[in-house]
Protein backbone atom coordinates (compact mmCIF):
# COMPACT_ATOMS: atom_id res chain seq x y z
CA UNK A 1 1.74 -159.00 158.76
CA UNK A 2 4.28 -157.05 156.62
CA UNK A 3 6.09 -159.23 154.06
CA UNK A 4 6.90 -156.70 151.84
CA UNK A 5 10.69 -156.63 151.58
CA UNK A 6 12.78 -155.25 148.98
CA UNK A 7 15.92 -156.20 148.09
CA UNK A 8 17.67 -152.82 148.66
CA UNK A 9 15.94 -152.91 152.57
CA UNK A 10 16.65 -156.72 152.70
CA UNK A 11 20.75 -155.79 151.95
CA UNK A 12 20.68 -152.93 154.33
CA UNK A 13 19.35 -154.65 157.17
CA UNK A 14 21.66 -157.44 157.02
CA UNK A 15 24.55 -155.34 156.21
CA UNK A 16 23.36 -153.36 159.57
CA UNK A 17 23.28 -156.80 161.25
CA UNK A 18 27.01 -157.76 160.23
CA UNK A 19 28.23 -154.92 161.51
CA UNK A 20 25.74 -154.41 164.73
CA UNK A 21 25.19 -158.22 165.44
CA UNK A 22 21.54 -155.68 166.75
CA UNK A 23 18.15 -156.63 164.90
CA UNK A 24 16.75 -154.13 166.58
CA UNK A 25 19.22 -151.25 165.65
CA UNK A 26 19.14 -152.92 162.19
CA UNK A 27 15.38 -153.02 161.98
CA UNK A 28 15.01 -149.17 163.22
CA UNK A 29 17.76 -148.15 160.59
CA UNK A 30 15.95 -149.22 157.63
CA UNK A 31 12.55 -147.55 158.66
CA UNK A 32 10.80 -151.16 159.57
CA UNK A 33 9.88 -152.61 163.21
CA UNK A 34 12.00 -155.64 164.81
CA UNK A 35 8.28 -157.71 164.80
CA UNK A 36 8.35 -157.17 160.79
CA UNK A 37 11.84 -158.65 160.18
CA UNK A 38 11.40 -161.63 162.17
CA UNK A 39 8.21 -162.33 160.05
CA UNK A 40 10.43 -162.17 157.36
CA UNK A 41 12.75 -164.34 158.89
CA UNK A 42 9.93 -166.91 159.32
CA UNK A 43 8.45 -166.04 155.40
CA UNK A 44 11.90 -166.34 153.73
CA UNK A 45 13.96 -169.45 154.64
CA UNK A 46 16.78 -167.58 151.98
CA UNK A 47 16.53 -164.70 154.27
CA UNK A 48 16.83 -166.44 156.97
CA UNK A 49 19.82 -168.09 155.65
CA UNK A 50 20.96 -164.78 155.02
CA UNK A 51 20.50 -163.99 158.51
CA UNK A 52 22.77 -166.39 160.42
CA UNK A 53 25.61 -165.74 157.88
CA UNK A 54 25.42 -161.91 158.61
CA UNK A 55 25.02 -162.56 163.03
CA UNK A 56 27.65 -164.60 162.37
CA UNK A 57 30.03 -162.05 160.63
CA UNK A 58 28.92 -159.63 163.78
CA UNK A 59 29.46 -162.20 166.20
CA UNK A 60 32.56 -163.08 165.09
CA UNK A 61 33.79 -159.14 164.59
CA UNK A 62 32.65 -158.86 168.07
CA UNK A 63 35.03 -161.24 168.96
CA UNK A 64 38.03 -159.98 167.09
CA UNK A 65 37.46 -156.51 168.57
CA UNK A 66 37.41 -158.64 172.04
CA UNK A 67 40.45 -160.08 171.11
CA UNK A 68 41.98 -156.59 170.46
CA UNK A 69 41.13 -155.28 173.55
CA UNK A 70 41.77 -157.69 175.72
CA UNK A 71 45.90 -158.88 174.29
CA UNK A 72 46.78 -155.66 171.85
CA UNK A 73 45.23 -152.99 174.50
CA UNK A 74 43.29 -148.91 173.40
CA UNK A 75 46.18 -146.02 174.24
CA UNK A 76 45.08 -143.82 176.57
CA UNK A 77 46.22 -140.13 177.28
CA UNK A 78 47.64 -139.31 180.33
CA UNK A 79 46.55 -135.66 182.16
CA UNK A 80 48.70 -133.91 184.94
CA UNK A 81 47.39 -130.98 185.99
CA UNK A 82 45.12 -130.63 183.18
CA UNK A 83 47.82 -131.00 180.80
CA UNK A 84 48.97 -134.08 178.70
CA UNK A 85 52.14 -135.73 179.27
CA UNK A 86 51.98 -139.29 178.22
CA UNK A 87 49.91 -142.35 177.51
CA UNK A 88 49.25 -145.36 178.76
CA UNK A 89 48.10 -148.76 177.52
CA UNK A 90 45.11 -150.50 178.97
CA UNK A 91 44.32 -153.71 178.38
CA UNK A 92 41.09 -155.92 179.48
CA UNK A 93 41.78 -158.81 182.00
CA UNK A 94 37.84 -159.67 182.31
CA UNK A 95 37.69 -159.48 178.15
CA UNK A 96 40.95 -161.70 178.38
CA UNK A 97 39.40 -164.18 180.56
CA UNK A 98 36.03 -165.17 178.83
CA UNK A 99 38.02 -165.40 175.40
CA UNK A 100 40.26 -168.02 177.09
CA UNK A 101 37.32 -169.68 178.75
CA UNK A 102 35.47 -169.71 175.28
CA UNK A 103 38.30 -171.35 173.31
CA UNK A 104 39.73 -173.70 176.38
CA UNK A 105 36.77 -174.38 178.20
CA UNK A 106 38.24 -177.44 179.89
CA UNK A 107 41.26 -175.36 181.09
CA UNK A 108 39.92 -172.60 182.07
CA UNK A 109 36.01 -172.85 182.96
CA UNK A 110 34.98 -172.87 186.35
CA UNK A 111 34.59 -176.78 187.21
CA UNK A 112 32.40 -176.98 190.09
CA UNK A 113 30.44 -179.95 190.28
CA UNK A 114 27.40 -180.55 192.53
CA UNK A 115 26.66 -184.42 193.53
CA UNK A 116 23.14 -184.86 195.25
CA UNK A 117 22.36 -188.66 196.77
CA UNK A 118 19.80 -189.08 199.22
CA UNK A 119 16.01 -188.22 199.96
CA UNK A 120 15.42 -185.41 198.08
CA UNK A 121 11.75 -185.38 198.53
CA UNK A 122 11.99 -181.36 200.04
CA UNK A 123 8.22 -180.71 200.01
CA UNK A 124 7.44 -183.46 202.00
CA UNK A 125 10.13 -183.12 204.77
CA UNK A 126 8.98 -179.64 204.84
CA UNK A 127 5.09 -180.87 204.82
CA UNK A 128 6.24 -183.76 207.92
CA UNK A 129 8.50 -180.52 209.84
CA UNK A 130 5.14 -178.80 209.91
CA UNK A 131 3.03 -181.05 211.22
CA UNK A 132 5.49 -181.83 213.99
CA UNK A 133 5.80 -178.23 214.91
CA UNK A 134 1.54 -178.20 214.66
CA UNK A 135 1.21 -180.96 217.59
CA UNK A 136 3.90 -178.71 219.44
């Protein structure tokens, strides 16, 4: 086990992390193995403190750029015959959907809801079928 950590590799990674929300691209950038800075997540309750704040910042970055995408739209050029004469917004439906299911869950969630009453002893029924069929 590696607990060696220096500040200057300690600030990097979780920089990396805030802007990744990736241990593993983190890890790799600042020369060290994913394995070694979990163990110093588990050594360092400061660096794991550390830790959540900076997934958090990528997490929520992640979800600003989702917003973007999804209600602002990228511009796109538009090619005809191999020249280009316009552009075109695009905008993400799909990205647009799981941001309004995140934030209004009970509007927009799927609500399907399963009710199961009866015998639901399956092996045996299955076990009983078999023996039936047996003496067939």
């Amino acid at each position: 086990m590696n607990l060696k950590m220096s500040e200057e590799k300690k600030m990097a990674f979780l920089t990396l992390l805030a802007e990744t929300c990736n241990v593993s691209r983190a890890a790799k950038a600042i020369g060290v193995a994913r394995i070694t800075v979990y163990e110093w997540r588990d050594a360092f309750a400061e660096f794991a403190a550390a830790w959540d704040k900076a997934k958090q910042l990528g997490i929520d970055a992640q979800e600003d750029e989702a917003h973007r995408r999804a209600f602002e739209g990228n511009v796109k050029p538009v090619f005809h015959q191999g020249m280009e004469c316009g552009t075109v917004r695009e905008y993400s439906d799909t990205l647009g959907i799981f941001l309004l299911k995140a934030h209004k869950p009970n509007k927009y969630r799927e609500n399907a809801h399963l009710h199961v009453s009866g015998n639901l002893d399956l092996a045996q029924r299955i076990l009983d079928a078999r023996k039936r069929v047996c003496k067939q």
